[in-house]
C-alpha atoms as a PDB file:
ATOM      1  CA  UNK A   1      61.173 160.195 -12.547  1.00  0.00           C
ATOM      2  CA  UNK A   2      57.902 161.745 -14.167  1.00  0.00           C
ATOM      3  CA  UNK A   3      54.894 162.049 -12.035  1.00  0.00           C
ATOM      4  CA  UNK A   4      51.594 161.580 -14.389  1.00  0.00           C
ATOM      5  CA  UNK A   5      48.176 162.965 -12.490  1.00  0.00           C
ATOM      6  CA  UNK A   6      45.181 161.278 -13.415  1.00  0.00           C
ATOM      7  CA  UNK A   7      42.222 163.499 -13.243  1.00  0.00           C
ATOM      8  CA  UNK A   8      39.468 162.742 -10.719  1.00  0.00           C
ATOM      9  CA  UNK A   9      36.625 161.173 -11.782  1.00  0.00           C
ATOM     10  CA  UNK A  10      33.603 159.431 -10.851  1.00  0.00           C
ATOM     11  CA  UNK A  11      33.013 156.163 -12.786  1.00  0.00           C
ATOM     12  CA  UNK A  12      29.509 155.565 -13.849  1.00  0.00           C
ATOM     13  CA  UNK A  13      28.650 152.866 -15.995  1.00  0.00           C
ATOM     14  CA  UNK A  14      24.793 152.007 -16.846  1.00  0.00           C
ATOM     15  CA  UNK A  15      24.522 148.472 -16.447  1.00  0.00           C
ATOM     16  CA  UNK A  16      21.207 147.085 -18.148  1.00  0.00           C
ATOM     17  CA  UNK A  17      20.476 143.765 -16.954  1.00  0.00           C
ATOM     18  CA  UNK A  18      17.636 143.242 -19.144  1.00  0.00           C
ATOM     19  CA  UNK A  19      19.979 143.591 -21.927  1.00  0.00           C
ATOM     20  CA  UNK A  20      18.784 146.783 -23.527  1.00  0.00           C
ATOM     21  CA  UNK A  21      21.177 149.495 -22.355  1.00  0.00           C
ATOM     22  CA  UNK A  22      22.402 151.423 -25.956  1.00  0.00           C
ATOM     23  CA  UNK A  23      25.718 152.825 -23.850  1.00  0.00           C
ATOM     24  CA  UNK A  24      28.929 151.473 -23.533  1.00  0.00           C
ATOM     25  CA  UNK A  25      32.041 152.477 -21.418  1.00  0.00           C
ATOM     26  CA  UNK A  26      35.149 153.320 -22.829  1.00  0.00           C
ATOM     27  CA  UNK A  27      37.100 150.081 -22.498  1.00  0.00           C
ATOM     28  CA  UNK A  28      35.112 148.052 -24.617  1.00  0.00           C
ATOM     29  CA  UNK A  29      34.517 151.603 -27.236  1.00  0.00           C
ATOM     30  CA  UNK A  30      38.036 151.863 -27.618  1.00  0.00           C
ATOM     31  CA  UNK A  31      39.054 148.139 -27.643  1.00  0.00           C
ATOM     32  CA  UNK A  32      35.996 147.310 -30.487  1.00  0.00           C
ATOM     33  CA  UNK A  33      37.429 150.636 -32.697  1.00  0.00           C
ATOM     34  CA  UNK A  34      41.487 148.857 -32.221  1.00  0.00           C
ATOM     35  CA  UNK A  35      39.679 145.490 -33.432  1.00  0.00           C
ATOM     36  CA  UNK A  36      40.869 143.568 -30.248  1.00  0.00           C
ATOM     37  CA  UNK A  37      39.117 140.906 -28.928  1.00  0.00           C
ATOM     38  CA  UNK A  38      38.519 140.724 -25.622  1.00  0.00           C
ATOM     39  CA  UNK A  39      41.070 137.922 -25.735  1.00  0.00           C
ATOM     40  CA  UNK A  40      43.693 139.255 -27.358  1.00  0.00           C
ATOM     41  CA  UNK A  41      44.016 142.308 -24.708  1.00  0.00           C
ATOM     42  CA  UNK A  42      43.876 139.830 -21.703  1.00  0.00           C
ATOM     43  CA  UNK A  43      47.229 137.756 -23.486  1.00  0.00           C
ATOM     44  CA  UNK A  44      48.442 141.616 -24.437  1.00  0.00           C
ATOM     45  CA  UNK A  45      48.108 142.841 -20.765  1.00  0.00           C
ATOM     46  CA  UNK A  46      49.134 139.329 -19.111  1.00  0.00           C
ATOM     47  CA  UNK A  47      45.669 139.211 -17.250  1.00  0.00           C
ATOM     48  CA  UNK A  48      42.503 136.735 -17.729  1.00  0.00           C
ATOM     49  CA  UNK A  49      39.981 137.613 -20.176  1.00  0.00           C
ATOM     50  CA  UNK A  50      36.858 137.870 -17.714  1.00  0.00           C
ATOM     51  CA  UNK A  51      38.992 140.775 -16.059  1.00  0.00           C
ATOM     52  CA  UNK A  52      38.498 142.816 -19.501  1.00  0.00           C
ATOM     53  CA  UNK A  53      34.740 141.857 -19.403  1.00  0.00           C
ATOM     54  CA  UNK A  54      34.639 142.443 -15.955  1.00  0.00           C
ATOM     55  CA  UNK A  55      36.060 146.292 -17.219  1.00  0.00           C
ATOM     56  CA  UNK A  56      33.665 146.328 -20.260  1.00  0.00           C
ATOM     57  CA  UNK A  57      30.514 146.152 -17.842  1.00  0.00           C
ATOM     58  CA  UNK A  58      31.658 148.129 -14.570  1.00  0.00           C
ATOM     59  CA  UNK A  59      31.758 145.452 -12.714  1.00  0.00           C
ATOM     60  CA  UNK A  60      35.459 146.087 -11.681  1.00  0.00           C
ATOM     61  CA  UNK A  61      38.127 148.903 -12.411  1.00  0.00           C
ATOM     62  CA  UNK A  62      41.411 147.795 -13.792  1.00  0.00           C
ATOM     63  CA  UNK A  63      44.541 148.697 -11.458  1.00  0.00           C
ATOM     64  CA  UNK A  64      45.778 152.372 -11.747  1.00  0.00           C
ATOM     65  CA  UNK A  65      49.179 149.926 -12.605  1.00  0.00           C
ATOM     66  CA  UNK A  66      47.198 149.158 -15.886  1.00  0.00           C
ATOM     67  CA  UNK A  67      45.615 152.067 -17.081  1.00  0.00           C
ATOM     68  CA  UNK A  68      48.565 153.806 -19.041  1.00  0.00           C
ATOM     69  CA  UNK A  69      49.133 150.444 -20.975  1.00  0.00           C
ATOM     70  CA  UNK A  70      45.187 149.976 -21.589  1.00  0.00           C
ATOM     71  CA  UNK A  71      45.328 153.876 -22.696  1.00  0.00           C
ATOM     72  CA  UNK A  72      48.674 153.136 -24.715  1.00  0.00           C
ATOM     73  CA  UNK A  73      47.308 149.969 -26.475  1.00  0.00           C
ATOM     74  CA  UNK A  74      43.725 151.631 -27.237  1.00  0.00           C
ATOM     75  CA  UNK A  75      45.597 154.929 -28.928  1.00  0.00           C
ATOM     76  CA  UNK A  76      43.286 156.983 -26.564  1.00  0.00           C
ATOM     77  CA  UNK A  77      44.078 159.309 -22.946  1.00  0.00           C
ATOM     78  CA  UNK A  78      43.317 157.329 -19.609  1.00  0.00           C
ATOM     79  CA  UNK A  79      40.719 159.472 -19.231  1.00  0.00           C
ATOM     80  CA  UNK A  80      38.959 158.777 -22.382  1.00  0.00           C
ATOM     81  CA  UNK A  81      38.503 154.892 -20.638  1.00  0.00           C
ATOM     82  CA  UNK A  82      35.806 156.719 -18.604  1.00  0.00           C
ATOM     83  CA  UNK A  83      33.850 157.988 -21.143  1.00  0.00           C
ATOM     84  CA  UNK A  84      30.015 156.439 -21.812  1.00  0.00           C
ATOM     85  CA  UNK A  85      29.350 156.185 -25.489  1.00  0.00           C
ATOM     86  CA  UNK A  86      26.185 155.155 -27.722  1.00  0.00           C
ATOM     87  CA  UNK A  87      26.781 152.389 -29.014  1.00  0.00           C
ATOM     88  CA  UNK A  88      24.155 153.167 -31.869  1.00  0.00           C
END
């Protein structure tokens, strides 16, 4: 049995409701650069496809269950999910 330790974190995701926020979390920077749709990762993952929105805008955190098979199917590190990135 392997152990894997996730790194503590703190999740903070800018959340523009005006529309205008440049920044983007890591689930929907890494799923955009595989060229999944939104779709595609809910039928991938067996979930519903306003759970990966629901990701994408830090509304809700996937289950710890998920993460290594979001990280896996992304070709990035859990940790990397966490990550804000420009969008620009």
């Amino acid at each position: 049995m392997t152990i894997v330790r996730l790194p503590i974190f703190e999740y903070n995701t800018k959340i523009s409701f005006e529309g205008k926020s440049n920044e983007m979390n890591g689930f929907a920077h890494y799923r955009k650069r595989t060229g999944l749709s939104q779709t595609a990762v809910a039928d991938i993952l067996e979930i519903d496809q306003t759970t990966v929105s629901r990701w994408e805008c830090g509304k809700k955190l996937p289950r710890s269950s998920k993460l290594c098979a979001i990280a896996s199917l992304y070709h990035c590190q859990i940790e990397d999910l966490f990550t804000d990135f420009d969008d620009n």
